[in-house]
PDB file of N, CA and C in Angstrom:
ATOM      1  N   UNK A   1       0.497  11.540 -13.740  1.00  0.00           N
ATOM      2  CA  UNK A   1      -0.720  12.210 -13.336  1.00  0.00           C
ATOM      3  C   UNK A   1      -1.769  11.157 -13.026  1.00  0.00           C
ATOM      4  N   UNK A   2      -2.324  11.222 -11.846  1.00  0.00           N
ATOM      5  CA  UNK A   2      -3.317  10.226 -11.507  1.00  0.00           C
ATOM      6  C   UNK A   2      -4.741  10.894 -12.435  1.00  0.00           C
ATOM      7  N   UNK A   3      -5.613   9.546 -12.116  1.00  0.00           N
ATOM      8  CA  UNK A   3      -6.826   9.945 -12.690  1.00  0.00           C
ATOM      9  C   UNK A   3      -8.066   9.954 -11.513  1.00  0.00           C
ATOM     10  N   UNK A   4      -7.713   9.083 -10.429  1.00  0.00           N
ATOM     11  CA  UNK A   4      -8.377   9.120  -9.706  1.00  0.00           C
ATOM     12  C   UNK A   4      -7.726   9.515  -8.488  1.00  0.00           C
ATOM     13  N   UNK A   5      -8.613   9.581  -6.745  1.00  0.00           N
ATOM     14  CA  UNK A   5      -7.583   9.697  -5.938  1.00  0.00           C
ATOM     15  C   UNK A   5      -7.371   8.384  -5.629  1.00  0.00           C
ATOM     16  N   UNK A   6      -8.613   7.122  -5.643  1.00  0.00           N
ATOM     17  CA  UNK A   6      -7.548   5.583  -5.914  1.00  0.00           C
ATOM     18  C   UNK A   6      -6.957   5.168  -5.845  1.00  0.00           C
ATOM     19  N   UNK A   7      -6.193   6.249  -7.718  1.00  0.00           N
ATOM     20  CA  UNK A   7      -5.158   5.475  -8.258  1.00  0.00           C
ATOM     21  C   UNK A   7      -3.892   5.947  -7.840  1.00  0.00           C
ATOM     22  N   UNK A   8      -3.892   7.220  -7.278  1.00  0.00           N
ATOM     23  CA  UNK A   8      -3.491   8.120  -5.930  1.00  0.00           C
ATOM     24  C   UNK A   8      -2.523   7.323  -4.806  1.00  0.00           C
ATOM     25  N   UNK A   9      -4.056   7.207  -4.501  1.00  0.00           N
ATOM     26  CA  UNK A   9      -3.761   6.334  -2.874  1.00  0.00           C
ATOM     27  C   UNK A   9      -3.097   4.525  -2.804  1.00  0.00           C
ATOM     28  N   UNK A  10      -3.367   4.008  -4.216  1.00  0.00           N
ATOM     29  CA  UNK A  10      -2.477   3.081  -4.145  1.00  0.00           C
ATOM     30  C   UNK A  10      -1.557   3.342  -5.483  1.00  0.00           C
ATOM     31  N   UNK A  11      -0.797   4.038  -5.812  1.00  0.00           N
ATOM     32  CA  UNK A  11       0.414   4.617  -6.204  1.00  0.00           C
ATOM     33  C   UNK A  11       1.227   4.497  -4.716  1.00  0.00           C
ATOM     34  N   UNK A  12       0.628   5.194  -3.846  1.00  0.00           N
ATOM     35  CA  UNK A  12       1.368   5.019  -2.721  1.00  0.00           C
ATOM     36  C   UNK A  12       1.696   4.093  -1.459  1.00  0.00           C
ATOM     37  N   UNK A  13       0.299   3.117  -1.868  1.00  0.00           N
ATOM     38  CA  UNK A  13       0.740   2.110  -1.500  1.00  0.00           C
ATOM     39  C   UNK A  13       1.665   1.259  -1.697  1.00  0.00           C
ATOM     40  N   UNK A  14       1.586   1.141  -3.349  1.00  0.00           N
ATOM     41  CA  UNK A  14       2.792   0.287  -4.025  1.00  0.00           C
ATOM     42  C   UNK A  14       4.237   1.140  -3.578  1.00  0.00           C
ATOM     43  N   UNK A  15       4.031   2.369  -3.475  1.00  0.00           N
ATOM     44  CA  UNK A  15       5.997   2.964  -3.111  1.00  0.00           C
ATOM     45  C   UNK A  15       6.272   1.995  -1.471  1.00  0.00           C
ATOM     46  N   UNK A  16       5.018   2.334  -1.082  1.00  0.00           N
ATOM     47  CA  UNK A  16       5.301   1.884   0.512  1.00  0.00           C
ATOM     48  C   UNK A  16       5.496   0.408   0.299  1.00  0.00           C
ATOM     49  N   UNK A  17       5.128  -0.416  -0.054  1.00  0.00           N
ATOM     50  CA  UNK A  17       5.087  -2.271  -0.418  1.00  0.00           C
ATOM     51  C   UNK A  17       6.449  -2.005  -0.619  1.00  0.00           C
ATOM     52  N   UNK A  18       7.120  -1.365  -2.199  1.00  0.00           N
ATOM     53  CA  UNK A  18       8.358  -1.026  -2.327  1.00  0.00           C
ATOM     54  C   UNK A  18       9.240  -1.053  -1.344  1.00  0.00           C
ATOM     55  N   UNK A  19       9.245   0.054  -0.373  1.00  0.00           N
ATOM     56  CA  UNK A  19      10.021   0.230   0.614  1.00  0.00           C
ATOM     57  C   UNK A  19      10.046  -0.717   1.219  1.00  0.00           C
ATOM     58  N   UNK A  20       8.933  -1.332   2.129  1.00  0.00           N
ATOM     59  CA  UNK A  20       9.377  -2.420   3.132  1.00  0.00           C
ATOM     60  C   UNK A  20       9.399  -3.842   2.423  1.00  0.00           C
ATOM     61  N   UNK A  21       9.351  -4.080   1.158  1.00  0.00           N
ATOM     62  CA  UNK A  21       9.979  -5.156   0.798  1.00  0.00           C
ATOM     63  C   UNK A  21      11.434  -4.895   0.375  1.00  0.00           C
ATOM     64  N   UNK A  22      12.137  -4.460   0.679  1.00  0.00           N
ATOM     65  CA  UNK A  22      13.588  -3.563   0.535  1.00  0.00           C
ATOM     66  C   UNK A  22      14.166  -3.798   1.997  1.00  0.00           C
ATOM     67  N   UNK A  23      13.522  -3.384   2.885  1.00  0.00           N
ATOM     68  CA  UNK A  23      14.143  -3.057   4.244  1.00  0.00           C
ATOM     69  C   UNK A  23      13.634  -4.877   4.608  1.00  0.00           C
ATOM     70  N   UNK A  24      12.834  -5.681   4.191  1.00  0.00           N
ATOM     71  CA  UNK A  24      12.758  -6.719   4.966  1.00  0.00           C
ATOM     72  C   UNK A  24      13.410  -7.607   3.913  1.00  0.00           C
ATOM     73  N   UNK A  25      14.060  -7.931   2.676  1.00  0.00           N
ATOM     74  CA  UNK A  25      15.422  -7.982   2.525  1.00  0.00           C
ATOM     75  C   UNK A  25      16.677  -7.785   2.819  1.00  0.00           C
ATOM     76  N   UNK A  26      16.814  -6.383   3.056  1.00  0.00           N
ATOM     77  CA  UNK A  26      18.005  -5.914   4.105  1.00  0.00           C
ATOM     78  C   UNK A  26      17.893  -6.558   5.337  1.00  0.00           C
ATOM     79  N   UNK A  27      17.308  -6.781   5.894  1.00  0.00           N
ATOM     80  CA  UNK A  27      17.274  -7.887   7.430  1.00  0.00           C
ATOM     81  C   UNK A  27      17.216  -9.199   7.167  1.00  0.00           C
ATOM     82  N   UNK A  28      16.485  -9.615   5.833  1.00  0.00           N
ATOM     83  CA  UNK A  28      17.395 -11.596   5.859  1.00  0.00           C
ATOM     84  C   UNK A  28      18.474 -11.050   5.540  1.00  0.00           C
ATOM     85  N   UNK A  29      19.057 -10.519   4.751  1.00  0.00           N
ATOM     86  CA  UNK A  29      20.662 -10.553   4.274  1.00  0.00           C
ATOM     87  C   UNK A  29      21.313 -10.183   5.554  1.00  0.00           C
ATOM     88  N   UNK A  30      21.264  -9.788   6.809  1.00  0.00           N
ATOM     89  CA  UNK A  30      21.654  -9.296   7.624  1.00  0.00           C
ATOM     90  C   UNK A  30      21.209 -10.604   9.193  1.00  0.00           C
ATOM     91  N   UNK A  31      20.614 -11.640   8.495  1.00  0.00           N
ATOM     92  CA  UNK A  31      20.208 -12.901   9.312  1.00  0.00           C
ATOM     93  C   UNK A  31      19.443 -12.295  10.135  1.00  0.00           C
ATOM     94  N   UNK A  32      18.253 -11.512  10.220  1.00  0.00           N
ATOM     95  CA  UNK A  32      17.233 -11.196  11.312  1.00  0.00           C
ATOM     96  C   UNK A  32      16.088 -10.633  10.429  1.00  0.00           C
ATOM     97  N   UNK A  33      15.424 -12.002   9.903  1.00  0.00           N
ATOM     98  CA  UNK A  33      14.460 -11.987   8.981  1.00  0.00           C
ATOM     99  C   UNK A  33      12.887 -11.810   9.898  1.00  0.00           C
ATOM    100  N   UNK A  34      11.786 -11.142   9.302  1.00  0.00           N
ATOM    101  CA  UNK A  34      11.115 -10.528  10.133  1.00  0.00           C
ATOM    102  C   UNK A  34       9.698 -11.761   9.960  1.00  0.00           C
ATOM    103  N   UNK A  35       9.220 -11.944  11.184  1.00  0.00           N
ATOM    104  CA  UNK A  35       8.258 -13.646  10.963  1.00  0.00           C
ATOM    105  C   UNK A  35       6.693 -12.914  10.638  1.00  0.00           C
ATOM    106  N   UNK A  36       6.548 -11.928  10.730  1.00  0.00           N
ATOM    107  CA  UNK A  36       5.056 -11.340  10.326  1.00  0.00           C
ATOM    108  C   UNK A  36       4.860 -10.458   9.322  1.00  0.00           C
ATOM    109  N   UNK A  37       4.106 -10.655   9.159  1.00  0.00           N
ATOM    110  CA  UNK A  37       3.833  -9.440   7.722  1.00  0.00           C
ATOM    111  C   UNK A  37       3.984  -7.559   7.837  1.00  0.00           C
ATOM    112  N   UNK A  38       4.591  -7.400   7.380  1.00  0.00           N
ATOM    113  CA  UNK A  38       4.643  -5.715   7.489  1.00  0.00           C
ATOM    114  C   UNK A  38       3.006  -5.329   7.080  1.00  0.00           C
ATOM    115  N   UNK A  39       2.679  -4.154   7.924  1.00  0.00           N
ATOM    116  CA  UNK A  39       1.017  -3.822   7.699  1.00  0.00           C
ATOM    117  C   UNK A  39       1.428  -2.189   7.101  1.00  0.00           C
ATOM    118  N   UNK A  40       0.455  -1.853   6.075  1.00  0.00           N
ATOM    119  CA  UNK A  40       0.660  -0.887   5.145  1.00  0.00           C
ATOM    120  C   UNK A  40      -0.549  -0.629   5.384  1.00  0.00           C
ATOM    121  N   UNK A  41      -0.956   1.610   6.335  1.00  0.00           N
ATOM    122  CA  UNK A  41      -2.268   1.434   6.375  1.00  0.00           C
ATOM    123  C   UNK A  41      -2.678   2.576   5.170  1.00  0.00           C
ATOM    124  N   UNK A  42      -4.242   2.376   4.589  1.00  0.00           N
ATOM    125  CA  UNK A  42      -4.634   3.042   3.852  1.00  0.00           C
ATOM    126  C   UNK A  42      -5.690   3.594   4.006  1.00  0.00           C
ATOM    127  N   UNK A  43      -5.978   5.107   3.601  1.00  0.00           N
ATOM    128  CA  UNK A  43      -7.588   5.650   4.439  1.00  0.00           C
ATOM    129  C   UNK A  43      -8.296   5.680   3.381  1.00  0.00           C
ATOM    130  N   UNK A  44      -7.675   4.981   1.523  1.00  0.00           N
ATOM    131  CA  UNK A  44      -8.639   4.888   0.679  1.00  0.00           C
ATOM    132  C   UNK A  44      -9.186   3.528   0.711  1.00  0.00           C
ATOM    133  N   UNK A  45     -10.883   3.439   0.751  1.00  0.00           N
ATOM    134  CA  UNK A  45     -11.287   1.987   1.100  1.00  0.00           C
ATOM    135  C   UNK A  45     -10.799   1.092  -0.614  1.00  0.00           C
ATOM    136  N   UNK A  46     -11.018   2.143  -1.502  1.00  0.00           N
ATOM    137  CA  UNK A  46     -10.733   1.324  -2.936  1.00  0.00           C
ATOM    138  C   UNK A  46      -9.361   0.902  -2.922  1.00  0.00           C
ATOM    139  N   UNK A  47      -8.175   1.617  -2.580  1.00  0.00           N
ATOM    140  CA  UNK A  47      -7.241   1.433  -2.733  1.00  0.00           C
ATOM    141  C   UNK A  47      -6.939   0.088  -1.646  1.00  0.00           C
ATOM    142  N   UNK A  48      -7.412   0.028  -0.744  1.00  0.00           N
ATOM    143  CA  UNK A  48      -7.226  -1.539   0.485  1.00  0.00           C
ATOM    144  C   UNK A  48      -7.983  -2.802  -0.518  1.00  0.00           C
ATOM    145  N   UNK A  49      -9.211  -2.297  -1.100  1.00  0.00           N
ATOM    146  CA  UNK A  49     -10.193  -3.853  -1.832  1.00  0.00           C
ATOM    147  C   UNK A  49      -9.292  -4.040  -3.022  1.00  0.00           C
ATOM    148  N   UNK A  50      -8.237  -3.187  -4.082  1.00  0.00           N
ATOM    149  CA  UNK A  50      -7.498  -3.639  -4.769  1.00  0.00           C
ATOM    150  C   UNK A  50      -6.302  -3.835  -4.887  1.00  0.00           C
ATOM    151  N   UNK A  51      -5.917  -4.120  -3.733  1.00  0.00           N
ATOM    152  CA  UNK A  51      -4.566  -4.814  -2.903  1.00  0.00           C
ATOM    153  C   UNK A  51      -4.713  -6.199  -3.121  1.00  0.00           C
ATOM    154  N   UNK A  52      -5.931  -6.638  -2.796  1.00  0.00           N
ATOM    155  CA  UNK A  52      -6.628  -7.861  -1.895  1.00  0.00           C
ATOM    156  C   UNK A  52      -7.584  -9.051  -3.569  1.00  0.00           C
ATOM    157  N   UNK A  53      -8.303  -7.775  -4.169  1.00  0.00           N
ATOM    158  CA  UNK A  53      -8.890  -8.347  -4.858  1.00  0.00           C
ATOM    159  C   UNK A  53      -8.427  -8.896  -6.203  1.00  0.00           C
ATOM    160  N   UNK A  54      -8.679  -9.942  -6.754  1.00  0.00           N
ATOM    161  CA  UNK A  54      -7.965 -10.298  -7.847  1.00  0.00           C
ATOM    162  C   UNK A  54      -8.300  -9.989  -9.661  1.00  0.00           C
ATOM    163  N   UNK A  55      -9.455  -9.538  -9.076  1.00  0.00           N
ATOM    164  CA  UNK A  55     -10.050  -8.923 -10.318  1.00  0.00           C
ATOM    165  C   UNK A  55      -9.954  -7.823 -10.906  1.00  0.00           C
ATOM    166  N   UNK A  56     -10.063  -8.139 -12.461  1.00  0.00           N
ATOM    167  CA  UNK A  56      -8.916  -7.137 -12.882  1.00  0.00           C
ATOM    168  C   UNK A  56     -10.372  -6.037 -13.452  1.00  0.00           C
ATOM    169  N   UNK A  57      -9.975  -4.476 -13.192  1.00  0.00           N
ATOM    170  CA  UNK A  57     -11.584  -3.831 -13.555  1.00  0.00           C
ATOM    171  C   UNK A  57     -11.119  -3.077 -14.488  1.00  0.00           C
ATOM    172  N   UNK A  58     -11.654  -2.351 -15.464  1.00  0.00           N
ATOM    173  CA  UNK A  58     -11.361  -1.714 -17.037  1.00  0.00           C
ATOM    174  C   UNK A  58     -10.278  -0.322 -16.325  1.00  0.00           C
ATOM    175  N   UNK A  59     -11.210   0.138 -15.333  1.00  0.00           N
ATOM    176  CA  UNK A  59     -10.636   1.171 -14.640  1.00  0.00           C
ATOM    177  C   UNK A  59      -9.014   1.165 -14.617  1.00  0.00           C
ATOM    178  N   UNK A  60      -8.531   0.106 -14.362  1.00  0.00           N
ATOM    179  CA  UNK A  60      -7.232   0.035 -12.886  1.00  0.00           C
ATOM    180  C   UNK A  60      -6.108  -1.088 -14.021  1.00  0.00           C
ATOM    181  N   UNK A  61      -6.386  -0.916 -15.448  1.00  0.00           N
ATOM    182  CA  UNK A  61      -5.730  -1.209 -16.261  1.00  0.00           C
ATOM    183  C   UNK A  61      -4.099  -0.347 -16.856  1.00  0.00           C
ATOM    184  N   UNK A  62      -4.292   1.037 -16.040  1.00  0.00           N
ATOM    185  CA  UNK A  62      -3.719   1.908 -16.660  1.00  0.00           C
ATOM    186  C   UNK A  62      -2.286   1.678 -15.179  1.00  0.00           C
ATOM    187  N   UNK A  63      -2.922   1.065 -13.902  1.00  0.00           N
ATOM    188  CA  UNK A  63      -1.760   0.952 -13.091  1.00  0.00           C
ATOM    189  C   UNK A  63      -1.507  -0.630 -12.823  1.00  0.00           C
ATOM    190  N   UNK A  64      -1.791  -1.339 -13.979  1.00  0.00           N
ATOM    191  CA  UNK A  64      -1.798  -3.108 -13.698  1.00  0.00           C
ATOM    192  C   UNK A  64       0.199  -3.236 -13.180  1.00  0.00           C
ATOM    193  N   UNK A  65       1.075  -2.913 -13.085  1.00  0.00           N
ATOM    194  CA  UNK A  65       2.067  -2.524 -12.975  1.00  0.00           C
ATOM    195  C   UNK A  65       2.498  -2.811 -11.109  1.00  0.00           C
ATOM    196  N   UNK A  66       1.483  -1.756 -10.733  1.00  0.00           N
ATOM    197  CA  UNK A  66       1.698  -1.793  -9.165  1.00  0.00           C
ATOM    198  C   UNK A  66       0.778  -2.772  -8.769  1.00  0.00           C
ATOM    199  N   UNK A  67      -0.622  -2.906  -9.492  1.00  0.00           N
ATOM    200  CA  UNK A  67      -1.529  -3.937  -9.263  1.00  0.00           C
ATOM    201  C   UNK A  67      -0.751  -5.410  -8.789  1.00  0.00           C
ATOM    202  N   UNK A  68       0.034  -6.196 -10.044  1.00  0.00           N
ATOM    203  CA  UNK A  68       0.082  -7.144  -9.580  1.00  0.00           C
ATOM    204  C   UNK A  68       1.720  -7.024  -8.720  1.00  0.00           C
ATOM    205  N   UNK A  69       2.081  -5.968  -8.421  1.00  0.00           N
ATOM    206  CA  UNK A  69       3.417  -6.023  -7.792  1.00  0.00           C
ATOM    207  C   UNK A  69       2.847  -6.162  -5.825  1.00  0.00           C
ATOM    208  N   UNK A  70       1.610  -5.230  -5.602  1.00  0.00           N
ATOM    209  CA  UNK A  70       1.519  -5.107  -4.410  1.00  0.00           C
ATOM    210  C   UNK A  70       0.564  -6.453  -3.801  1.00  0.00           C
ATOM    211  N   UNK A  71      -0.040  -7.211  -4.972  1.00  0.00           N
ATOM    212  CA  UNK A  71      -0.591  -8.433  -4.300  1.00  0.00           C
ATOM    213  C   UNK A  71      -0.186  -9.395  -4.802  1.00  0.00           C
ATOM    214  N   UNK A  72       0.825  -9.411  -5.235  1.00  0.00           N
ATOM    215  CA  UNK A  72       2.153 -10.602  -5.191  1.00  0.00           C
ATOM    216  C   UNK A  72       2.624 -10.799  -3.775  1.00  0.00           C
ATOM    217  N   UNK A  73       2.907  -9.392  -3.552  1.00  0.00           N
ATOM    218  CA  UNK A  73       3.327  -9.708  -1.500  1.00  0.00           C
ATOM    219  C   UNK A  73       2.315  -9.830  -1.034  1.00  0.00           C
ATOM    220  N   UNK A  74       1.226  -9.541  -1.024  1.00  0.00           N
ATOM    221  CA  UNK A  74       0.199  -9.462  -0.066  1.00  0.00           C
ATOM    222  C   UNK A  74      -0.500 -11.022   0.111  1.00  0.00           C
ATOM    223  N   UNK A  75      -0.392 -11.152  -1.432  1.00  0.00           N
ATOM    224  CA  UNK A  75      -0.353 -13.198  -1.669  1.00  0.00           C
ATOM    225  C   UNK A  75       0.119 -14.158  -0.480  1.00  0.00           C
ATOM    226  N   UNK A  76       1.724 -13.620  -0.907  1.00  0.00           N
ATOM    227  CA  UNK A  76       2.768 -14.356  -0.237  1.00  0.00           C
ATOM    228  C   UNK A  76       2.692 -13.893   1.540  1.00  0.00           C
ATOM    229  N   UNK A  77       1.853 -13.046   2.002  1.00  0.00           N
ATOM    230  CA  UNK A  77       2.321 -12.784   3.175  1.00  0.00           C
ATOM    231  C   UNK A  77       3.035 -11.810   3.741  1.00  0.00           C
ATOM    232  N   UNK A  78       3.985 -11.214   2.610  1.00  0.00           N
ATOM    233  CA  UNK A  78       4.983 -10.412   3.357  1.00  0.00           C
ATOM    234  C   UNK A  78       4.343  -9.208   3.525  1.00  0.00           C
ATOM    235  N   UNK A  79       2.836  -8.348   3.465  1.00  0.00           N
ATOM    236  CA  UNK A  79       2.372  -7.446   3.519  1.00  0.00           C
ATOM    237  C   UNK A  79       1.039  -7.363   4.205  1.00  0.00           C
ATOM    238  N   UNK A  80       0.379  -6.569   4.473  1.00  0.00           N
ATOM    239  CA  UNK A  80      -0.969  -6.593   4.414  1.00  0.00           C
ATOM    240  C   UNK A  80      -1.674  -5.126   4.610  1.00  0.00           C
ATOM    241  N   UNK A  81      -2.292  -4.818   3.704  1.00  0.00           N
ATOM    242  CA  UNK A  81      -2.573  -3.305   3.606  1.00  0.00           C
ATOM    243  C   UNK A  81      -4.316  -3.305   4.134  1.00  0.00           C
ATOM    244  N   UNK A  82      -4.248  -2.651   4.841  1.00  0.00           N
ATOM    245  CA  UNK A  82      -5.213  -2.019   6.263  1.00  0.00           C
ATOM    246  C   UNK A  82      -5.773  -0.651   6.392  1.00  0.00           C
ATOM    247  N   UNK A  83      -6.775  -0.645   6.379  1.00  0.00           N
ATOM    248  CA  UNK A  83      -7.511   0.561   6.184  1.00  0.00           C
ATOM    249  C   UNK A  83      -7.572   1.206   7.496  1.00  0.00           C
ATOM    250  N   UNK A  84      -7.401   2.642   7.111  1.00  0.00           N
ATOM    251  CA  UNK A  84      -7.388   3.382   8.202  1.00  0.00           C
ATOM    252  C   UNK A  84      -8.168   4.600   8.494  1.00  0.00           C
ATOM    253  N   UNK A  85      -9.260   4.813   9.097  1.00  0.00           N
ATOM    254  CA  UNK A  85     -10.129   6.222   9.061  1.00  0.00           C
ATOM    255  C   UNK A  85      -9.248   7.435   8.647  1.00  0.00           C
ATOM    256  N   UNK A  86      -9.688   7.840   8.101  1.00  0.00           N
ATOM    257  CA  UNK A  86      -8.976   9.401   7.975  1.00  0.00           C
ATOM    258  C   UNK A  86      -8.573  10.304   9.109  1.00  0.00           C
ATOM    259  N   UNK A  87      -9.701  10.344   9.908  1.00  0.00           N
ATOM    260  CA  UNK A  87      -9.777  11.055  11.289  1.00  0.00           C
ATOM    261  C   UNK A  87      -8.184  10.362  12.190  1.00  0.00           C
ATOM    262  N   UNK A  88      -8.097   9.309  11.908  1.00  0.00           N
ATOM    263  CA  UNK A  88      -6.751   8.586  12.586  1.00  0.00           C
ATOM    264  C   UNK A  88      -5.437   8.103  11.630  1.00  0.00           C
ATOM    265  N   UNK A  89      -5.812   8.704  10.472  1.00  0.00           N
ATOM    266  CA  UNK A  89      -4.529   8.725   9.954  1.00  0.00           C
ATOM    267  C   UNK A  89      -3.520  10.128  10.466  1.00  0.00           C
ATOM    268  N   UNK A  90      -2.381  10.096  10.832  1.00  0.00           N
ATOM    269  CA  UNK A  90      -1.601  10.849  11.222  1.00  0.00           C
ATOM    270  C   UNK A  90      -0.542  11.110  10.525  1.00  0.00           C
ATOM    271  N   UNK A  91      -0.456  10.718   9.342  1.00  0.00           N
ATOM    272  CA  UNK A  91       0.349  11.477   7.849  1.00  0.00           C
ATOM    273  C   UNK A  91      -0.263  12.860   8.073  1.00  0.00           C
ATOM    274  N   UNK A  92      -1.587  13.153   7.759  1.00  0.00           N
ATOM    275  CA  UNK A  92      -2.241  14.274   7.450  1.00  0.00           C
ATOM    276  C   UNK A  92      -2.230  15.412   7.968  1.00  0.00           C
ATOM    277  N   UNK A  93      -1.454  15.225   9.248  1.00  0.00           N
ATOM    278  CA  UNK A  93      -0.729  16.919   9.821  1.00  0.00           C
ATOM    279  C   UNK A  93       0.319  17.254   8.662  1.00  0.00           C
ATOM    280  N   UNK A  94       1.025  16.800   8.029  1.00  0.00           N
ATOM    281  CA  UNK A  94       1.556  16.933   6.949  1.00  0.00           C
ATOM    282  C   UNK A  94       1.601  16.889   5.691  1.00  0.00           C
ATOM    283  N   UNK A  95       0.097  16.535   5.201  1.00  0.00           N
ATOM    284  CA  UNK A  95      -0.373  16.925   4.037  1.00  0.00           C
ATOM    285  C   UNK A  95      -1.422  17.893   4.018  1.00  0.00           C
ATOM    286  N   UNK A  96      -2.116  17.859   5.092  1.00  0.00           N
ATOM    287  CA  UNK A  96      -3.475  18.883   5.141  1.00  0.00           C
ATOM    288  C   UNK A  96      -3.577  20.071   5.974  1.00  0.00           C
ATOM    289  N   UNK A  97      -4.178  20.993   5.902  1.00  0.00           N
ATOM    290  CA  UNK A  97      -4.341  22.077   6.647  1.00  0.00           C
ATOM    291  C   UNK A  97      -4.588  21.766   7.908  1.00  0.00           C
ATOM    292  N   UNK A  98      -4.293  22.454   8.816  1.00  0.00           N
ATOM    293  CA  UNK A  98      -4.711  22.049  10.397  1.00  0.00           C
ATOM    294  C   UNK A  98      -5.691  23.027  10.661  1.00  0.00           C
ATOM    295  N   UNK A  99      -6.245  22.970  11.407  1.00  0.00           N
ATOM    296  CA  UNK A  99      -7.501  24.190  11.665  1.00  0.00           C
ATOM    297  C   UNK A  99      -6.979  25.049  12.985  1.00  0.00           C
ATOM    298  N   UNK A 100      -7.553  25.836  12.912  1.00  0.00           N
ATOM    299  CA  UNK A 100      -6.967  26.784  14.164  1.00  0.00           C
ATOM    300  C   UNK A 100      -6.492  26.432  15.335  1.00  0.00           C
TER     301      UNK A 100
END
């Protein structure tokens, strides 16, 4: 159970980091290793500044777990999580109501 939407929105960041550090393993093991960073976008602005930021806040103690898992890659390069307006995120035909 989240506590915030935050802790929400990067819960799901970290599945997504998950995933494409998986699939860009599966391609070195497969010799067609990928030379740029996979971009992970996010329409929570908190959830993009604690990707990035290294400071640890009383808050975001309860997901230190995904904390230092998703800016371990983001460190190293193999990621970079990118904020995205809401209005242009296009998940949201599939999570949200559409209007008439």
């Amino acid at each position: 159970m989240s506590r915030s939407s935050a802790e929400a929105e990067y819960r799901a960041v970290a599945n997504a980091v998950a995933e494409t550090t998986w699939l860009r393993q599966l391609l070195l093991e497969l010799h067609t290793p990928l030379r740029r960073a996979t971009v992970v976008y996010c329409d929570n602005i908190s959830a993009v500044y604690m990707s990035s930021n290294p400071v640890q806040h009383q808050r975001t103690k309860h997901i230190e777990i995904d904390l230092h898992f998703v800016r371990e890659h983001v460190a190293i390069g193999d990621v970079r999580v990118l904020h995205v307006p809401t209005l242009s995120q296009y998940a949201n035909i599939f999570t949200k109501g559409l209007p008439a």
